[in-house]
PDB file of N, CA and C in Angstrom:
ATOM      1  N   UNK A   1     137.207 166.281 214.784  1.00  0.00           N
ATOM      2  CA  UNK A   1     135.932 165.966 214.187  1.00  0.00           C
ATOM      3  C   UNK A   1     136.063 166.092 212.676  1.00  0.00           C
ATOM      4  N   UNK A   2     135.462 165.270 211.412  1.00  0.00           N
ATOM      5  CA  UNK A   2     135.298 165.553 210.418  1.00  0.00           C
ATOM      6  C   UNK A   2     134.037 165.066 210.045  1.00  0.00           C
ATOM      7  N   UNK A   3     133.494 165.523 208.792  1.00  0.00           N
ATOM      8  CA  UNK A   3     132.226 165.229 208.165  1.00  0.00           C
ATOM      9  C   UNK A   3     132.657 164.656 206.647  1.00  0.00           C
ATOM     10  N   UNK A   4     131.619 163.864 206.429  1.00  0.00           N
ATOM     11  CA  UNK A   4     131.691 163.091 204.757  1.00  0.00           C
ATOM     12  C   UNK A   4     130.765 163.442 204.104  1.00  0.00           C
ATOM     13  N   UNK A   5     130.574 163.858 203.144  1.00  0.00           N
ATOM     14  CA  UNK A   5     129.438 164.241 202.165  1.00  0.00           C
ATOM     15  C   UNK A   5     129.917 163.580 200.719  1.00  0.00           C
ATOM     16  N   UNK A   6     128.885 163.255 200.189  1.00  0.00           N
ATOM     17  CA  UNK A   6     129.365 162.554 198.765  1.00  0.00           C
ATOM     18  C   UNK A   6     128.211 163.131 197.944  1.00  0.00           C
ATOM     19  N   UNK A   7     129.055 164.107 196.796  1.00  0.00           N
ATOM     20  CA  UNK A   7     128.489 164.799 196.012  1.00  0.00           C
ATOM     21  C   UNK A   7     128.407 164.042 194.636  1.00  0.00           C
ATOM     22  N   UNK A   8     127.719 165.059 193.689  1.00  0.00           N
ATOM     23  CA  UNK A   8     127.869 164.129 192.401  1.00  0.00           C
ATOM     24  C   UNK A   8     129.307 163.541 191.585  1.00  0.00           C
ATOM     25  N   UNK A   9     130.130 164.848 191.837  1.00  0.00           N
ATOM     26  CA  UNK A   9     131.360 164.440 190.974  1.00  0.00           C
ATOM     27  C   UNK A   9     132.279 164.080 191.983  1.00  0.00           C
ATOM     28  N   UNK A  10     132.109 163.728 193.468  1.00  0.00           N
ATOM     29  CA  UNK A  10     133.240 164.104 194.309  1.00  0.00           C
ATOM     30  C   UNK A  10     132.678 163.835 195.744  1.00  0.00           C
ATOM     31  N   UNK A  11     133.772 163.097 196.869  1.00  0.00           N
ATOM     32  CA  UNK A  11     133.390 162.739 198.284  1.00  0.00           C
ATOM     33  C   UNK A  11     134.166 164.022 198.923  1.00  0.00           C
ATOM     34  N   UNK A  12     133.194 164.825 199.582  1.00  0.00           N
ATOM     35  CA  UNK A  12     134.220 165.794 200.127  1.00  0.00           C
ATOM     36  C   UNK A  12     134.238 165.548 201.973  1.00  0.00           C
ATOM     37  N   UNK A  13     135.582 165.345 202.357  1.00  0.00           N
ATOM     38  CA  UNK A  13     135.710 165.551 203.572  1.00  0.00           C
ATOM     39  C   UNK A  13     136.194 166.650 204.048  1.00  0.00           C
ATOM     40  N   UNK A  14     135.751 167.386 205.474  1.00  0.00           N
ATOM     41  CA  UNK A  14     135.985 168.468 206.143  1.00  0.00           C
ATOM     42  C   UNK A  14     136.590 167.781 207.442  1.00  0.00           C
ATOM     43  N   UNK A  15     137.674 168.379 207.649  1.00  0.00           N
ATOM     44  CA  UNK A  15     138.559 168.581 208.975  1.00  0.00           C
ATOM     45  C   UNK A  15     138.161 169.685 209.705  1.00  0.00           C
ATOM     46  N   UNK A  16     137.608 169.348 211.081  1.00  0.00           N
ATOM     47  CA  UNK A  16     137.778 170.697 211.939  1.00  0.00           C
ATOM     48  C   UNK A  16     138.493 170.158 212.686  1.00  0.00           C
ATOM     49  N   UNK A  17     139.605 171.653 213.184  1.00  0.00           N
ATOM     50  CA  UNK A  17     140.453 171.466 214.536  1.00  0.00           C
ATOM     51  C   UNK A  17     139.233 171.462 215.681  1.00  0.00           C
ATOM     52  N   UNK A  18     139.843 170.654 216.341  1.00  0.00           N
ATOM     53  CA  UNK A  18     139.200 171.062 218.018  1.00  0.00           C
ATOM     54  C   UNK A  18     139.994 171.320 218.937  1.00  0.00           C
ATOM     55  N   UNK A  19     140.945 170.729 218.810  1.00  0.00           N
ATOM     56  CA  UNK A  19     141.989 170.502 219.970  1.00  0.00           C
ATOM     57  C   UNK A  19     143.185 171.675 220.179  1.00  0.00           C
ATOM     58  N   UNK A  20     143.532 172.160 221.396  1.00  0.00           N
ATOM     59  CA  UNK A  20     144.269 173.365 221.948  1.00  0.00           C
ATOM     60  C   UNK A  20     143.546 174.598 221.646  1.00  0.00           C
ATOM     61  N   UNK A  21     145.067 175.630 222.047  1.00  0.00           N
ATOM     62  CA  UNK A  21     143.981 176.886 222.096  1.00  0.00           C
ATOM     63  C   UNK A  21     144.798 177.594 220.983  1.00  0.00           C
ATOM     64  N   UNK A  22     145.385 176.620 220.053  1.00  0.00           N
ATOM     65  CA  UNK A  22     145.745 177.361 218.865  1.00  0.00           C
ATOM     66  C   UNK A  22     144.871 176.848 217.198  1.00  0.00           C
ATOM     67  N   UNK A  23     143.578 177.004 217.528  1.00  0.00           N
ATOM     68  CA  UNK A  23     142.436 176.425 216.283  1.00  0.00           C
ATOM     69  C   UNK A  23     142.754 176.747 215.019  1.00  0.00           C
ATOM     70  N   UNK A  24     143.090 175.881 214.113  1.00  0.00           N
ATOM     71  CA  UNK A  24     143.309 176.384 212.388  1.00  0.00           C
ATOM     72  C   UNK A  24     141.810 176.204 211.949  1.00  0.00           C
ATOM     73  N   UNK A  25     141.765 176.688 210.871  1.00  0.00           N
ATOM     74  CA  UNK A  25     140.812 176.756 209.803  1.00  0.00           C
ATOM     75  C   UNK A  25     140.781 175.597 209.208  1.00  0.00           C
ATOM     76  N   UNK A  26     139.032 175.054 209.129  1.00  0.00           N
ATOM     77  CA  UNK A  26     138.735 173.936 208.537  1.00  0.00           C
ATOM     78  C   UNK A  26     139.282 173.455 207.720  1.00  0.00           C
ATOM     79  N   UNK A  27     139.750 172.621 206.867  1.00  0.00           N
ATOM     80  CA  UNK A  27     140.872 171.958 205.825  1.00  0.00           C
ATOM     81  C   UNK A  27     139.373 170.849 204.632  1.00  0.00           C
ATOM     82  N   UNK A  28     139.312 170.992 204.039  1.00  0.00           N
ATOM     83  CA  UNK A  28     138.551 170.556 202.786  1.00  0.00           C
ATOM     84  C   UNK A  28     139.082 169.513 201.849  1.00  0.00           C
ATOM     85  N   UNK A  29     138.800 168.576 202.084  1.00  0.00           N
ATOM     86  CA  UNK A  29     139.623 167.736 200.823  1.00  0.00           C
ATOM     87  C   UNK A  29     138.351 167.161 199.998  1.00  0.00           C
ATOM     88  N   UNK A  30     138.466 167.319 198.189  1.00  0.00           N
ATOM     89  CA  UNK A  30     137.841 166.976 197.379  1.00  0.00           C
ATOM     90  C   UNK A  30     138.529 165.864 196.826  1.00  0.00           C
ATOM     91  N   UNK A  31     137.779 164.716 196.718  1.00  0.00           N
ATOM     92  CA  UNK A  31     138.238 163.473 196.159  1.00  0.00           C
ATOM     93  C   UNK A  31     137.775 163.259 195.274  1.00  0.00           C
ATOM     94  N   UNK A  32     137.851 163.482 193.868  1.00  0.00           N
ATOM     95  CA  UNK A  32     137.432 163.273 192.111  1.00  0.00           C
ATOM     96  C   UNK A  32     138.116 162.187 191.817  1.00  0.00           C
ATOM     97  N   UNK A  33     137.603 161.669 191.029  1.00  0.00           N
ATOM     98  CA  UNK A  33     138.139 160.599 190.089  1.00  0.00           C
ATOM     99  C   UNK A  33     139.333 160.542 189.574  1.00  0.00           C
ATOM    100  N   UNK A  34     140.449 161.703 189.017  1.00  0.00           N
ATOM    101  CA  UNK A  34     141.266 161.733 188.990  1.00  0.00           C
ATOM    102  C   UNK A  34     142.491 162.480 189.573  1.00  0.00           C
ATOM    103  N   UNK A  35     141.923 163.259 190.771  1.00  0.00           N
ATOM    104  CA  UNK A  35     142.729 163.788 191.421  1.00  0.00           C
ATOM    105  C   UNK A  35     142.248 164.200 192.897  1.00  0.00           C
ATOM    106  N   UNK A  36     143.118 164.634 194.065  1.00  0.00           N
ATOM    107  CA  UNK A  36     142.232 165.084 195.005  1.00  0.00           C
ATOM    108  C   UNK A  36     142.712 166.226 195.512  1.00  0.00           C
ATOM    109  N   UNK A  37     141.715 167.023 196.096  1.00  0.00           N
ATOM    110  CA  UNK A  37     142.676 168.550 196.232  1.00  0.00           C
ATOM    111  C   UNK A  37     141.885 168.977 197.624  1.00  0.00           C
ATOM    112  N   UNK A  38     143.049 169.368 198.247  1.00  0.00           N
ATOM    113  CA  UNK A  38     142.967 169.950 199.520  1.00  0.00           C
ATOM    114  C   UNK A  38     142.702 171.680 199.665  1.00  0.00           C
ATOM    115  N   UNK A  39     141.865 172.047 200.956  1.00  0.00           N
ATOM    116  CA  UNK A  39     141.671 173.558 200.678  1.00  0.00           C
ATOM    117  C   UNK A  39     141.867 174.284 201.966  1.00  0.00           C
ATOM    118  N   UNK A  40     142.206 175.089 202.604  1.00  0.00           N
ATOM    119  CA  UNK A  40     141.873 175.663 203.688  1.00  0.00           C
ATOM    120  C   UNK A  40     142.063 177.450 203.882  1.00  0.00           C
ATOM    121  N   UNK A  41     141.231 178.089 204.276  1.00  0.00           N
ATOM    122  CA  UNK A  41     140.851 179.752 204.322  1.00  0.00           C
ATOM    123  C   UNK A  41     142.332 180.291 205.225  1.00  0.00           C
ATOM    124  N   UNK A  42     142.583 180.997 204.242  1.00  0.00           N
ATOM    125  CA  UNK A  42     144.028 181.327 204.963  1.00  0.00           C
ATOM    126  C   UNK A  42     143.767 182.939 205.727  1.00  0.00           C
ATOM    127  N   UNK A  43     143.449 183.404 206.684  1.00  0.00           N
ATOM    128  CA  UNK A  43     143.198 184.273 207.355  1.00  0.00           C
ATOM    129  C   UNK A  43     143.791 185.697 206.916  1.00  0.00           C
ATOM    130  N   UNK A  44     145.107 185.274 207.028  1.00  0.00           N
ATOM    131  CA  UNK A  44     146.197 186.606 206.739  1.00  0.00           C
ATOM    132  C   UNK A  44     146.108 187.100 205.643  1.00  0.00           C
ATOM    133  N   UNK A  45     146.091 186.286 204.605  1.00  0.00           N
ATOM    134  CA  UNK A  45     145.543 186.966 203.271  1.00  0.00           C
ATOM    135  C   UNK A  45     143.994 186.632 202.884  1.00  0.00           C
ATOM    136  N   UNK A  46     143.296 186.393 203.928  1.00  0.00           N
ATOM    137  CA  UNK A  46     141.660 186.292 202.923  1.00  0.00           C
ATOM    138  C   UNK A  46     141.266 185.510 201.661  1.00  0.00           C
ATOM    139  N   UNK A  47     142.039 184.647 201.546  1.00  0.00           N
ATOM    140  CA  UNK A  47     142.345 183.548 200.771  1.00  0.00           C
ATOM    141  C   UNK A  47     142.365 182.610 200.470  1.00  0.00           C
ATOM    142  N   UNK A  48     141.177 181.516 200.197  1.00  0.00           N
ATOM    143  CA  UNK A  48     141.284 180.022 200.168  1.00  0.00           C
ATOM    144  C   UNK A  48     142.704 179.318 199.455  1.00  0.00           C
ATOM    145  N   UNK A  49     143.304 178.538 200.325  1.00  0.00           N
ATOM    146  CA  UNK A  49     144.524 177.870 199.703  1.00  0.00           C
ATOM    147  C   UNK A  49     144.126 177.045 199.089  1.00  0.00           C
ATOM    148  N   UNK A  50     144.854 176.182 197.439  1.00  0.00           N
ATOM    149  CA  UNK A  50     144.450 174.499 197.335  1.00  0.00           C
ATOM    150  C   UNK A  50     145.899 174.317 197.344  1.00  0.00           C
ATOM    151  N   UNK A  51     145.441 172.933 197.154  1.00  0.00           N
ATOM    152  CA  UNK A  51     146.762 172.011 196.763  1.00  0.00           C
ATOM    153  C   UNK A  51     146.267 170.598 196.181  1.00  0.00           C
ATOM    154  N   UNK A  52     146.615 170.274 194.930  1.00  0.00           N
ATOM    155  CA  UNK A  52     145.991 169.564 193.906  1.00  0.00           C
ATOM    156  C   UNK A  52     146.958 168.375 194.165  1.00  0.00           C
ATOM    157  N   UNK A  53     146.384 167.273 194.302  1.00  0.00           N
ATOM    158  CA  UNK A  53     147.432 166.023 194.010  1.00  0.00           C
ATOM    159  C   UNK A  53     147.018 165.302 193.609  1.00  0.00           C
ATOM    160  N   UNK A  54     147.592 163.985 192.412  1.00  0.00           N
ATOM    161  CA  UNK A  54     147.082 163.226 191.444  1.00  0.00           C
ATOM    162  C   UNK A  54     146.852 162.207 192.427  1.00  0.00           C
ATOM    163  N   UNK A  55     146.469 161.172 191.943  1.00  0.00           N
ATOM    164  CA  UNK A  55     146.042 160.067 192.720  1.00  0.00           C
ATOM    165  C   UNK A  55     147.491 159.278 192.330  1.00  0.00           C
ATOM    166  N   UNK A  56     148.543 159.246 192.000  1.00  0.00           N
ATOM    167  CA  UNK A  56     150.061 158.566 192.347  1.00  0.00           C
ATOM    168  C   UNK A  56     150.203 159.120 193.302  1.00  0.00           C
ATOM    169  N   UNK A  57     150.443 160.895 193.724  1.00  0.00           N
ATOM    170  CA  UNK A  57     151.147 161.080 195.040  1.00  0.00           C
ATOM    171  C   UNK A  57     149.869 161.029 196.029  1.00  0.00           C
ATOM    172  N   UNK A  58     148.818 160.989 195.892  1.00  0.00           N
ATOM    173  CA  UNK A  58     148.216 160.505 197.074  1.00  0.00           C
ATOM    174  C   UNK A  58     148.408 158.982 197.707  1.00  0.00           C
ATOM    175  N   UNK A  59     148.516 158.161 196.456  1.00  0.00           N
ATOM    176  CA  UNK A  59     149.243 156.912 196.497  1.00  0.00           C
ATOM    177  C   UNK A  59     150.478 157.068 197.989  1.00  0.00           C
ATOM    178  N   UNK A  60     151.184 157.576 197.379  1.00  0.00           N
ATOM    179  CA  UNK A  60     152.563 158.297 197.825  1.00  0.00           C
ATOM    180  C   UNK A  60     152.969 158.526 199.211  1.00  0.00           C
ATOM    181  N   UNK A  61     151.435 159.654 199.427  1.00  0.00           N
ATOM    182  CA  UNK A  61     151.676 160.558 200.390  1.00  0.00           C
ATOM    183  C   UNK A  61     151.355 159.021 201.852  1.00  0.00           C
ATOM    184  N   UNK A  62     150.114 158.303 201.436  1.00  0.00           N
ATOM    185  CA  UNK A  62     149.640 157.785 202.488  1.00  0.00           C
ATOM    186  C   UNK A  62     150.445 156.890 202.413  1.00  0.00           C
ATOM    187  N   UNK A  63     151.850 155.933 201.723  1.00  0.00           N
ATOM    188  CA  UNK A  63     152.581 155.104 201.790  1.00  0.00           C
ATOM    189  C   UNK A  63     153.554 155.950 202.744  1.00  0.00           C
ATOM    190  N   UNK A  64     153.877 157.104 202.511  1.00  0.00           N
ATOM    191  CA  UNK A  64     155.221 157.960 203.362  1.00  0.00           C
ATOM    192  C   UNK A  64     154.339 157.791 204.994  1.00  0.00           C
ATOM    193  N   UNK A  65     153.514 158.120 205.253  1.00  0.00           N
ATOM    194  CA  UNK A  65     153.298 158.102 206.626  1.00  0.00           C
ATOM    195  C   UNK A  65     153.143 156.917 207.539  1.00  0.00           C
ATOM    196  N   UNK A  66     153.626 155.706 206.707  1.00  0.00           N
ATOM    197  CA  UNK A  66     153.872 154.732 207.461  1.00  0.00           C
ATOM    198  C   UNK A  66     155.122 154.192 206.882  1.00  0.00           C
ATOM    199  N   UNK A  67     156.239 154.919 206.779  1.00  0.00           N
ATOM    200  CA  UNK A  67     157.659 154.540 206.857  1.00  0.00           C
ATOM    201  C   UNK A  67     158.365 155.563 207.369  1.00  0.00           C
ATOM    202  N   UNK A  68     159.781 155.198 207.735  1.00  0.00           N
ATOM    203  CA  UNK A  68     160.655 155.874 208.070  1.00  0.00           C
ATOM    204  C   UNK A  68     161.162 156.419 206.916  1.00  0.00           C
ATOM    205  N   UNK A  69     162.063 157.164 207.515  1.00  0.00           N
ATOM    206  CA  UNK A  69     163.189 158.509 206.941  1.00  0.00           C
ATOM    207  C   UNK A  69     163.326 157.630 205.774  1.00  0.00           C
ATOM    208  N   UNK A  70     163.781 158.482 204.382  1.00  0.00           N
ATOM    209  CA  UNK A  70     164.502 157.870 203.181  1.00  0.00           C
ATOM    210  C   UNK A  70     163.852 158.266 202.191  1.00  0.00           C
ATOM    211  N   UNK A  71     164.228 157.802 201.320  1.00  0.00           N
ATOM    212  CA  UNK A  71     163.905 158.189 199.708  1.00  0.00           C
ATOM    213  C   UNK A  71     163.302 156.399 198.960  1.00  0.00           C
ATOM    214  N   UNK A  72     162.006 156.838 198.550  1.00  0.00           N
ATOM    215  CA  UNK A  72     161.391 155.602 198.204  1.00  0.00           C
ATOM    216  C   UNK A  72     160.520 155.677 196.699  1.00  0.00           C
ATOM    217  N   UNK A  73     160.507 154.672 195.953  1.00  0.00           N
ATOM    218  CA  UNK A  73     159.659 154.841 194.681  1.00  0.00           C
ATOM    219  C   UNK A  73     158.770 153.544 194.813  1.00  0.00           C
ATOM    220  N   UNK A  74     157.519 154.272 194.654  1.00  0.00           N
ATOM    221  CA  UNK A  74     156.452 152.531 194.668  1.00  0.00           C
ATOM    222  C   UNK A  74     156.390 152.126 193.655  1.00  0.00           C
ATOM    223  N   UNK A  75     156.555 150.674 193.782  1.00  0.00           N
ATOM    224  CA  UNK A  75     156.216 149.811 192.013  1.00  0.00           C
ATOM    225  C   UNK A  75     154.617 149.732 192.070  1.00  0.00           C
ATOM    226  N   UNK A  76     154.397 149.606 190.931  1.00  0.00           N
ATOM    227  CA  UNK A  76     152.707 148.893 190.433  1.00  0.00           C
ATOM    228  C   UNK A  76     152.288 148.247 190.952  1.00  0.00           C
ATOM    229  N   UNK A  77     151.401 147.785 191.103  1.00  0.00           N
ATOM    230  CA  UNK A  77     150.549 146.319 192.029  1.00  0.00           C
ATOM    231  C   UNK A  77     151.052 144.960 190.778  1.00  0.00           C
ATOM    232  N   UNK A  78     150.943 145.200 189.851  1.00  0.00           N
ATOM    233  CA  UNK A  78     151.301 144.567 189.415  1.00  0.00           C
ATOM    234  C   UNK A  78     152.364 143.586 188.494  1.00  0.00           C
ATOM    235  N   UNK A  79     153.164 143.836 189.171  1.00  0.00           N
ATOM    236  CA  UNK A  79     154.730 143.812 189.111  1.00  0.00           C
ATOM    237  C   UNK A  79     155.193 142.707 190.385  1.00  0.00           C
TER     238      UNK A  79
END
């Protein structure tokens, strides 16, 4: 299940696990204009995690999950 909310500076989506009987902690992603950053409550230490990524490796990240194994650099659109 996830939810969409679109705030003033930012679309934030929430991930909840549902599935098995090993449930993680909701996962948060903030989508800003120039970057998007992921969050999730880390139990063991009481701790919200982030992880900040520019909008190239988000570029990036969602090009890697539809290829295979290897080492790849994306050109521009306009090129």
């Amino acid at each position: 299940m996830f939810t969409i909310e679109h705030e003033f500076d930012s679309t934030v989506v929430t991930l909840v696990d549902e599935a098995g009987p090993h449930l993680r902690e909701d996962v948060i992603i903030n989508a800003f204009e120039d970057c998007v950053t992921l969050e999730q409550y880390e139990p063991t230490t009481d701790r919200v995690m982030r992880v900040t990524l520019s909008m190239s490796q988000l570029r990036d990240l969602a090009a890697a999950l539809e290829l295979p194994e290897g080492a790849y650099k994306l050109l521009p659109d306009d090129t």
